[in-house]
C-alpha atoms as a PDB file:
ATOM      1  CA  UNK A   1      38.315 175.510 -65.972  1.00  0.00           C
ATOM      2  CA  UNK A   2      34.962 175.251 -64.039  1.00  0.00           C
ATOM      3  CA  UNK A   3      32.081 176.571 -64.801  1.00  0.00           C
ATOM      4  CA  UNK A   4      30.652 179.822 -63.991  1.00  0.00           C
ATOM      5  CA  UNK A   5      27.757 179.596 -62.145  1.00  0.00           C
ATOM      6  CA  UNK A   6      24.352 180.779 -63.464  1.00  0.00           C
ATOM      7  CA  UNK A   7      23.564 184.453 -63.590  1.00  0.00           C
ATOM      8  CA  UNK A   8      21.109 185.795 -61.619  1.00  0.00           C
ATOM      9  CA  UNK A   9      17.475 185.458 -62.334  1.00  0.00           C
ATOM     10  CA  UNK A  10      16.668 189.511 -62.399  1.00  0.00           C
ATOM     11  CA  UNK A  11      18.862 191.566 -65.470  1.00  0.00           C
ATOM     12  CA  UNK A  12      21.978 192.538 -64.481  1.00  0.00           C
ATOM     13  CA  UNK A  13      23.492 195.717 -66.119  1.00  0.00           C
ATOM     14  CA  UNK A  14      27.032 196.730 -66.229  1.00  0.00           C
ATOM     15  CA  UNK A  15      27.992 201.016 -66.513  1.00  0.00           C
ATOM     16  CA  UNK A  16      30.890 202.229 -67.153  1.00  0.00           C
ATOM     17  CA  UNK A  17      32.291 205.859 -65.058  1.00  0.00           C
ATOM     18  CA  UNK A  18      35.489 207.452 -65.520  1.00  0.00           C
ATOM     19  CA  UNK A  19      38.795 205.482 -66.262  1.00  0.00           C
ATOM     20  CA  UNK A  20      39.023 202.201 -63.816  1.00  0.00           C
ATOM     21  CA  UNK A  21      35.230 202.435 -61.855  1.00  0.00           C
ATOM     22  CA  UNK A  22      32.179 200.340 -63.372  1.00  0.00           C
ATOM     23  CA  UNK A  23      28.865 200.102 -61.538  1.00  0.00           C
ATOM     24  CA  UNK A  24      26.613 196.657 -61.718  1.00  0.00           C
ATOM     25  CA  UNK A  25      23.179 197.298 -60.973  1.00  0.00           C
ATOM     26  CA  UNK A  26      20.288 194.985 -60.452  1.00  0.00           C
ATOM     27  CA  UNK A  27      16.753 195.915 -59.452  1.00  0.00           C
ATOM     28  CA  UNK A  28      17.451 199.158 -56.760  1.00  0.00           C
ATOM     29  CA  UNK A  29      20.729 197.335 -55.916  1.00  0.00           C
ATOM     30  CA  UNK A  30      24.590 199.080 -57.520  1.00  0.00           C
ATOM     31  CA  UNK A  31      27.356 197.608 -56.880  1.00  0.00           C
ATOM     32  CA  UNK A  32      30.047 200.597 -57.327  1.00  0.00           C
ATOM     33  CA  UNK A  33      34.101 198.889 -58.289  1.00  0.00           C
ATOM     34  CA  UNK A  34      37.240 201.200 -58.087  1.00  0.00           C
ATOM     35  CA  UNK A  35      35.663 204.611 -57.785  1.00  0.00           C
ATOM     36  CA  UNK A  36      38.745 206.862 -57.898  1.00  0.00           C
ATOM     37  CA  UNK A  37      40.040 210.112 -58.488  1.00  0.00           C
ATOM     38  CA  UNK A  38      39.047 210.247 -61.962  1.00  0.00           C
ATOM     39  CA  UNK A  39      35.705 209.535 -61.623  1.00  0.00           C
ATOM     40  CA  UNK A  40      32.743 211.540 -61.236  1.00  0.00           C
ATOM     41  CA  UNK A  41      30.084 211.701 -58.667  1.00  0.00           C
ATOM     42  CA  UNK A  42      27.337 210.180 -60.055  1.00  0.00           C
ATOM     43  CA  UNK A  43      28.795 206.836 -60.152  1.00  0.00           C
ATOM     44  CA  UNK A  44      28.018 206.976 -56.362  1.00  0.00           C
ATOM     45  CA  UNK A  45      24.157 207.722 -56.228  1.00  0.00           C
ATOM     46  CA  UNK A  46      22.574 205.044 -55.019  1.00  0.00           C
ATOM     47  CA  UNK A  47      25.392 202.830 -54.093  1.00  0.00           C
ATOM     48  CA  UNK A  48      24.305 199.636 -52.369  1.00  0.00           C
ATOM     49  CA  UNK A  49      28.278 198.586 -51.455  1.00  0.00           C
ATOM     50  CA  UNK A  50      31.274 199.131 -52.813  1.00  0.00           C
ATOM     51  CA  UNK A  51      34.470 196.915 -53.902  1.00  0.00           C
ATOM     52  CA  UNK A  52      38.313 198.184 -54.168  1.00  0.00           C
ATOM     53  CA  UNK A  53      40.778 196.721 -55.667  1.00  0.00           C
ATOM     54  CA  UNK A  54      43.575 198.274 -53.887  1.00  0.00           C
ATOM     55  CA  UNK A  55      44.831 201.502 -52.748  1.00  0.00           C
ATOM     56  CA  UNK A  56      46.088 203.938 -55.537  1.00  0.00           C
ATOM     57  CA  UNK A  57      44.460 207.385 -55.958  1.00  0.00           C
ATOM     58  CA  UNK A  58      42.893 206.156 -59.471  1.00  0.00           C
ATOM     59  CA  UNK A  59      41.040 203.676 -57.232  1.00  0.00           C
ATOM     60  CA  UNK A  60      40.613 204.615 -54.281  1.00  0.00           C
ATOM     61  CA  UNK A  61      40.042 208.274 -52.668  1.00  0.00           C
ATOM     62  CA  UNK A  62      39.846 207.429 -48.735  1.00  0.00           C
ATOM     63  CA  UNK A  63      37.917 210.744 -47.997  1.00  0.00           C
ATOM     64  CA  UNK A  64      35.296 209.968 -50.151  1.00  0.00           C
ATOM     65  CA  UNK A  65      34.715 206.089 -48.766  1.00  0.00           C
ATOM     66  CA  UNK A  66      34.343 207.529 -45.310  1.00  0.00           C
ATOM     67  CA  UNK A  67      31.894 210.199 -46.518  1.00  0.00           C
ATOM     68  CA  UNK A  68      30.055 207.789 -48.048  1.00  0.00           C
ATOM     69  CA  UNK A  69      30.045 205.247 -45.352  1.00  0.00           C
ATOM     70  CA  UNK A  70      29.017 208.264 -42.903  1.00  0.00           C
ATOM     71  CA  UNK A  71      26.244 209.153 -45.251  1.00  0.00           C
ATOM     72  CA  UNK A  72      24.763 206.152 -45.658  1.00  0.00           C
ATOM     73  CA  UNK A  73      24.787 203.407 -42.226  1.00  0.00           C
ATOM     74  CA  UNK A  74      24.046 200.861 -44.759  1.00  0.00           C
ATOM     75  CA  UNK A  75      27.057 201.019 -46.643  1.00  0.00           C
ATOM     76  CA  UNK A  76      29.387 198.118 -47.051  1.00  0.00           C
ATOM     77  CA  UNK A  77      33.144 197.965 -48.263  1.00  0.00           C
ATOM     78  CA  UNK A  78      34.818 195.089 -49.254  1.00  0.00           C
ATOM     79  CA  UNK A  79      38.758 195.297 -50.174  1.00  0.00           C
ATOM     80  CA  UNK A  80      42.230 193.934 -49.435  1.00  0.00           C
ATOM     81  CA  UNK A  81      43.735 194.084 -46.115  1.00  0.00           C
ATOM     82  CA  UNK A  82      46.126 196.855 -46.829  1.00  0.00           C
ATOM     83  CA  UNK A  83      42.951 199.750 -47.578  1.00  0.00           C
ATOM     84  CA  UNK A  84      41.004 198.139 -45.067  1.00  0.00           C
ATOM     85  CA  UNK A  85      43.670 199.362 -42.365  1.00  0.00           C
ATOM     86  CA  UNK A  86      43.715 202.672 -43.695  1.00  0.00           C
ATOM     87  CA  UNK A  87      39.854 203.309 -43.664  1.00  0.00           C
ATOM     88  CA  UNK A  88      39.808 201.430 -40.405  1.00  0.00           C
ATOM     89  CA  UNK A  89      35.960 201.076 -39.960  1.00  0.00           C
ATOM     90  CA  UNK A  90      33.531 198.498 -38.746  1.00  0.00           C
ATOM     91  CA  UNK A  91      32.140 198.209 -42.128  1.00  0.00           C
ATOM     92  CA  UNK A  92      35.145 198.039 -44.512  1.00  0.00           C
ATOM     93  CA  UNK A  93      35.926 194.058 -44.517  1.00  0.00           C
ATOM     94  CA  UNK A  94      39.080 192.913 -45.597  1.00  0.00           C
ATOM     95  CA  UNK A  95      39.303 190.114 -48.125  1.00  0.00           C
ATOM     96  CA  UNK A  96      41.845 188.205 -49.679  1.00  0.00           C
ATOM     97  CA  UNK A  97      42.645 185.337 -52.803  1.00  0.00           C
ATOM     98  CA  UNK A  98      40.364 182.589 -52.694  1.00  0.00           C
ATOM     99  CA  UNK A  99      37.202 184.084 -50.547  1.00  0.00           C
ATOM    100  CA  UNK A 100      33.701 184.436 -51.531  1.00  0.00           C
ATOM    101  CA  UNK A 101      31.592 187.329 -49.859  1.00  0.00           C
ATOM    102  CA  UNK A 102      27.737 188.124 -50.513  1.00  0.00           C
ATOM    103  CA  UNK A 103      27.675 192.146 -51.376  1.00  0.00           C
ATOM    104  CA  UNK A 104      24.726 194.461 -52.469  1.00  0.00           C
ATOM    105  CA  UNK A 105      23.081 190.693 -53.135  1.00  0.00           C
ATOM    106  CA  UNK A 106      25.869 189.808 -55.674  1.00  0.00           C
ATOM    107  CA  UNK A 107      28.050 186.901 -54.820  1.00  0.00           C
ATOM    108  CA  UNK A 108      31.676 188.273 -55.120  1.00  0.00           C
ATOM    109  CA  UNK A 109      34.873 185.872 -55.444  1.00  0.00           C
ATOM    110  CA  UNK A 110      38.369 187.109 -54.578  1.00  0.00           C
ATOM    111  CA  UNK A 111      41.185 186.209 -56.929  1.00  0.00           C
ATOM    112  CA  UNK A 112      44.765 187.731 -56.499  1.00  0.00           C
ATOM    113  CA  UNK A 113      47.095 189.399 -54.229  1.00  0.00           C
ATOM    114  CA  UNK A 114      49.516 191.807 -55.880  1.00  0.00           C
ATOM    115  CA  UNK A 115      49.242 194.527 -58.166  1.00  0.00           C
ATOM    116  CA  UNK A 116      51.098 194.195 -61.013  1.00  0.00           C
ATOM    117  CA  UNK A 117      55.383 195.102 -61.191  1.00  0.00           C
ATOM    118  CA  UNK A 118      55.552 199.162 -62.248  1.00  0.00           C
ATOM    119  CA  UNK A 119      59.483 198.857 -61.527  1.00  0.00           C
ATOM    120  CA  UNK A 120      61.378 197.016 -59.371  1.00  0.00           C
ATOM    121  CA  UNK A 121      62.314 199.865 -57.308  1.00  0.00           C
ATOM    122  CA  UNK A 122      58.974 201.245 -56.316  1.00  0.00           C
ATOM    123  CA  UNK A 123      57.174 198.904 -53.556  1.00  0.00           C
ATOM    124  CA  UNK A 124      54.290 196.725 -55.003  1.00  0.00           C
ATOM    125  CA  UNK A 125      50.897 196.994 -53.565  1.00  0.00           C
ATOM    126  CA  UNK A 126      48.276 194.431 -52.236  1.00  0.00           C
ATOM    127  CA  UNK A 127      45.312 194.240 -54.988  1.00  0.00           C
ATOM    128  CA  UNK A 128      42.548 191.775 -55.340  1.00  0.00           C
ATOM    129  CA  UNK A 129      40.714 191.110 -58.396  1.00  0.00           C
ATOM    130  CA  UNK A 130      36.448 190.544 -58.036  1.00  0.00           C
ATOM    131  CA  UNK A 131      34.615 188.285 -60.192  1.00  0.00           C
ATOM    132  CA  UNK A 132      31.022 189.202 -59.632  1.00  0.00           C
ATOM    133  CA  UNK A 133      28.285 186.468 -60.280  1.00  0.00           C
ATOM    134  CA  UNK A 134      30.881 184.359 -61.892  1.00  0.00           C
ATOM    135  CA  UNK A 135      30.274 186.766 -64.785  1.00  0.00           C
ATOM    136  CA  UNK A 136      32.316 190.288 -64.749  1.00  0.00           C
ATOM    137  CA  UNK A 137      35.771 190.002 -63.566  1.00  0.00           C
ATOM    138  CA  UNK A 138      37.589 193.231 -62.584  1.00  0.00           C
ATOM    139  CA  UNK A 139      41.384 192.818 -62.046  1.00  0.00           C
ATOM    140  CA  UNK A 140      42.415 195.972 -60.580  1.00  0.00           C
ATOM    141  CA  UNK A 141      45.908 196.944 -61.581  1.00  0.00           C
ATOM    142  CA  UNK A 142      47.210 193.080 -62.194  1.00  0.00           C
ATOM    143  CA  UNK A 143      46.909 190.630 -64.663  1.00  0.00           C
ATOM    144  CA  UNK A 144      45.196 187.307 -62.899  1.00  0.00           C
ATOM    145  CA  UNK A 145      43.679 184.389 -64.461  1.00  0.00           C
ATOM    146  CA  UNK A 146      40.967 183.479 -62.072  1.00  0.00           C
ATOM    147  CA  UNK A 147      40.908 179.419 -62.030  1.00  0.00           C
ATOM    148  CA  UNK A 148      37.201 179.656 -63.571  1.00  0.00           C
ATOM    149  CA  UNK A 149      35.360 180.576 -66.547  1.00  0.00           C
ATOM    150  CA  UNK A 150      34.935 184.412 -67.156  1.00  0.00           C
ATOM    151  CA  UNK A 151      32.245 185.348 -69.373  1.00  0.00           C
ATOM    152  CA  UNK A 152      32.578 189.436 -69.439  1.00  0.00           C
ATOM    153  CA  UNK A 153      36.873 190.543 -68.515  1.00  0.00           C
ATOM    154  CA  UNK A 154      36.854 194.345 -67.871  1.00  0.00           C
ATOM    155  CA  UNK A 155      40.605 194.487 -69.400  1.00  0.00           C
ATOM    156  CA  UNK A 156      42.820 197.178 -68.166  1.00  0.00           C
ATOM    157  CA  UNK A 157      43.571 198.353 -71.581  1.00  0.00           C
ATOM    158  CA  UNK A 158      46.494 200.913 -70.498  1.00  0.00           C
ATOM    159  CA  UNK A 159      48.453 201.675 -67.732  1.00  0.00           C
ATOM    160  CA  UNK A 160      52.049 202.704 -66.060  1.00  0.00           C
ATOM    161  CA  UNK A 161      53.009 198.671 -65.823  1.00  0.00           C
ATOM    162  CA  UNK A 162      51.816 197.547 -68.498  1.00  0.00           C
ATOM    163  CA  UNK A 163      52.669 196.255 -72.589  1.00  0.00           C
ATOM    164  CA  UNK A 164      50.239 196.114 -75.262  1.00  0.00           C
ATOM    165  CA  UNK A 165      51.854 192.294 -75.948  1.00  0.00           C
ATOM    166  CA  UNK A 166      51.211 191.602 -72.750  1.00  0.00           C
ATOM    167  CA  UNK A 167      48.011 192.326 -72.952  1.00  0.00           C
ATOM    168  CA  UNK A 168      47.013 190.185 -75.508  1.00  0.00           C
ATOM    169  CA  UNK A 169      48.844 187.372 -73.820  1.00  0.00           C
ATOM    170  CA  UNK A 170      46.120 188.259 -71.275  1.00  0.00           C
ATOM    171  CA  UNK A 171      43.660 187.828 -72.961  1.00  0.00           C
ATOM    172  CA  UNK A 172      44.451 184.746 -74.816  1.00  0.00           C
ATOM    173  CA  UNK A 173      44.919 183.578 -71.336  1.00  0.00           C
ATOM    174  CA  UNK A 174      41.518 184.152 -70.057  1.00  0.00           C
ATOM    175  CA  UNK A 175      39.732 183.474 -73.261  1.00  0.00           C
ATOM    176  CA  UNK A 176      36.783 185.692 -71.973  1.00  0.00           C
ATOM    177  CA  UNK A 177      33.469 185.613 -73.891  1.00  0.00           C
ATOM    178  CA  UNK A 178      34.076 189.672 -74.183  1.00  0.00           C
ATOM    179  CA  UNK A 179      36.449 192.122 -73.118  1.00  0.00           C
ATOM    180  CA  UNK A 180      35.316 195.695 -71.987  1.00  0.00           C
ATOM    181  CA  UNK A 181      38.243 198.329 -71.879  1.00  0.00           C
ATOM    182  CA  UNK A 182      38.896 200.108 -68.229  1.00  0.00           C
ATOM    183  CA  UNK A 183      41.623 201.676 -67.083  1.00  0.00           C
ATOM    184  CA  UNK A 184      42.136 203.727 -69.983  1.00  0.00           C
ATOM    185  CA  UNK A 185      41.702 207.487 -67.879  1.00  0.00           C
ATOM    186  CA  UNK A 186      45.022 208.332 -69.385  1.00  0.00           C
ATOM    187  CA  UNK A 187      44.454 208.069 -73.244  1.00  0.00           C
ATOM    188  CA  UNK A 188      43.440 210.405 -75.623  1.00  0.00           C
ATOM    189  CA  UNK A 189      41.478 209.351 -79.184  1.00  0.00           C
ATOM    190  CA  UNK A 190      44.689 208.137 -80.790  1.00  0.00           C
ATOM    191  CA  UNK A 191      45.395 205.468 -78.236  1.00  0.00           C
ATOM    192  CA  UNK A 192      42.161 204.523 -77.710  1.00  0.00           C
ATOM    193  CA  UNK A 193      41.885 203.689 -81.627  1.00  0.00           C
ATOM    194  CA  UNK A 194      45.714 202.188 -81.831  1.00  0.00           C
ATOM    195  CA  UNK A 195      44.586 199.814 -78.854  1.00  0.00           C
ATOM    196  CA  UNK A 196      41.347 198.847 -80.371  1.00  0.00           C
ATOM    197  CA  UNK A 197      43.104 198.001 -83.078  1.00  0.00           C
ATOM    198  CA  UNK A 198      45.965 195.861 -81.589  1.00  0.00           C
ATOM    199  CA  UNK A 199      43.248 193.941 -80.086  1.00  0.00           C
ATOM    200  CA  UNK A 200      41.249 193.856 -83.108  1.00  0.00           C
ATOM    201  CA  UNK A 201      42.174 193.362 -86.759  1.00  0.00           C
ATOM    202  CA  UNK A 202      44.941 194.862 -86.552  1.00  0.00           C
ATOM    203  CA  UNK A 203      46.405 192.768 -84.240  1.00  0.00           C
ATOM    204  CA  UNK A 204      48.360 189.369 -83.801  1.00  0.00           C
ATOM    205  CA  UNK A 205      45.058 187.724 -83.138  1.00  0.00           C
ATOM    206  CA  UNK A 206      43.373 186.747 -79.398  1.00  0.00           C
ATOM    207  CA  UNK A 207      39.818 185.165 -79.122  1.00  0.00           C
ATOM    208  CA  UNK A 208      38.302 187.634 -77.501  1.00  0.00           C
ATOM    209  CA  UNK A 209      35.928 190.109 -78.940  1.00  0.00           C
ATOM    210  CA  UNK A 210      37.127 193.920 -77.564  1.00  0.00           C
ATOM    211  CA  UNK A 211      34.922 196.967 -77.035  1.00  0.00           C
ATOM    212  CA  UNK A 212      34.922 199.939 -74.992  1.00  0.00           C
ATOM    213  CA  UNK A 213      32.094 201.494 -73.666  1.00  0.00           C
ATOM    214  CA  UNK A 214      32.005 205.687 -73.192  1.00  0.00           C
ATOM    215  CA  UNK A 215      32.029 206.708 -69.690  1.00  0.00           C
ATOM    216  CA  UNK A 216      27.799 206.729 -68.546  1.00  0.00           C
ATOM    217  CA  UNK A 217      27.562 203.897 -71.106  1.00  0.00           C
ATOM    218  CA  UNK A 218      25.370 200.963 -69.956  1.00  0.00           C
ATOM    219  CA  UNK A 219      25.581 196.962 -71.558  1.00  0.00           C
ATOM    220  CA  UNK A 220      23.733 193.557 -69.593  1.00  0.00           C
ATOM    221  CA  UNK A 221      25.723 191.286 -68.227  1.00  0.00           C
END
């Protein structure tokens, strides 16, 4: 694996909003990932530009990206070419595996191109992954292994297509310095614990230490 490359000089902090949307901030700049339907408001104030993974309601709510590019004539949107088409405006840029793209000051790499199998009868969806800074690496609704080093993974701890084994395969994968939980919306106090401990102690083992931070909960990155 390369090397990640070094973080920025200013303190970068990561905050978690509802189920799959994290905001990284950094001076007056945010950086606002996955806002969907199952997050609140707030994670919006003050966005500087926004990243989507790809185009399910728990991501992505199209009425409130054009508000918010309407509202603000500085707003940027950065996202695979399938939710680019369907916002269709001159500042939603479509990106795909392998490109590198300068938003709200952070350098952003693409990685991936498909969201992950739910069933082989329902049609798959484009979805690209953004490692930010070479340090925080969203997925979106897929498991890929970025081809460099990833310091903080924000793991998508549950979810329609996915197996707790497989999971942990993950992460052994990606050998992440941390794992954050996201994607966990649909979980009530009993899962939440069962997967911290699959992950955890309780677990067949991985390398990577697991936590989840409570929606409005802040940690530097």
């Amino acid at each position: 694996m390369q090397t990640p490359p070094h973080p920025l000089e200013v303190p970068v902090q990561l905050t978690k909003h509802g189920h799959a949307c994290v905001v990284l901030s950094a001076d007056d700049r945010r950086l606002v990932v996955d806002p969907g339907a199952f997050t609140a408001d707030d994670a919006w104030a003050g966005a500087s530009a926004l990243l989507v993974t790809h185009e399910h309601a728990d991501h992505l709510v199209p009425a409130k990206v054009r508000a918010a590019l309407d509202a603000d004539p500085a707003l940027e949107v950065w996202t695979n070419t399938s939710v680019a088409e369907q916002l269709d405006h001159a500042r939603v840029h479509a990106v795909g595996h392998g490109d590198t793209v300068t938003a709200a000051g952070f350098e952003v790499s693409v990685h991936g191109e498909w969201h992950a199998v739910i069933h082989p009868d329902l049609p798959r969806v484009r979805n690209v992954g953004f490692l930010v800074e070479g340090q925080v690496f969203h997925p979106g609704d897929a498991l890929t292994v970025p081809e460099v080093a990833v310091p903080t993974l924000l793991l998508p701890a549950h979810a329609p297509w996915s197996r707790t084994g497989e999971l942990i395969d993950y992460l052994r994968e990606v050998r992440a310095e941390r794992a954050l939980a996201v994607h966990d919306g649909l979980l009530n106090d009993t899962g939440l614990g069962l997967l911290a401990g699959l992950f955890g102690e309780r677990g067949p083992g991985q390398p990577t230490p697991y936590e989840r931070l409570s929606p409005g909960e802040s940690v530097d990155v």
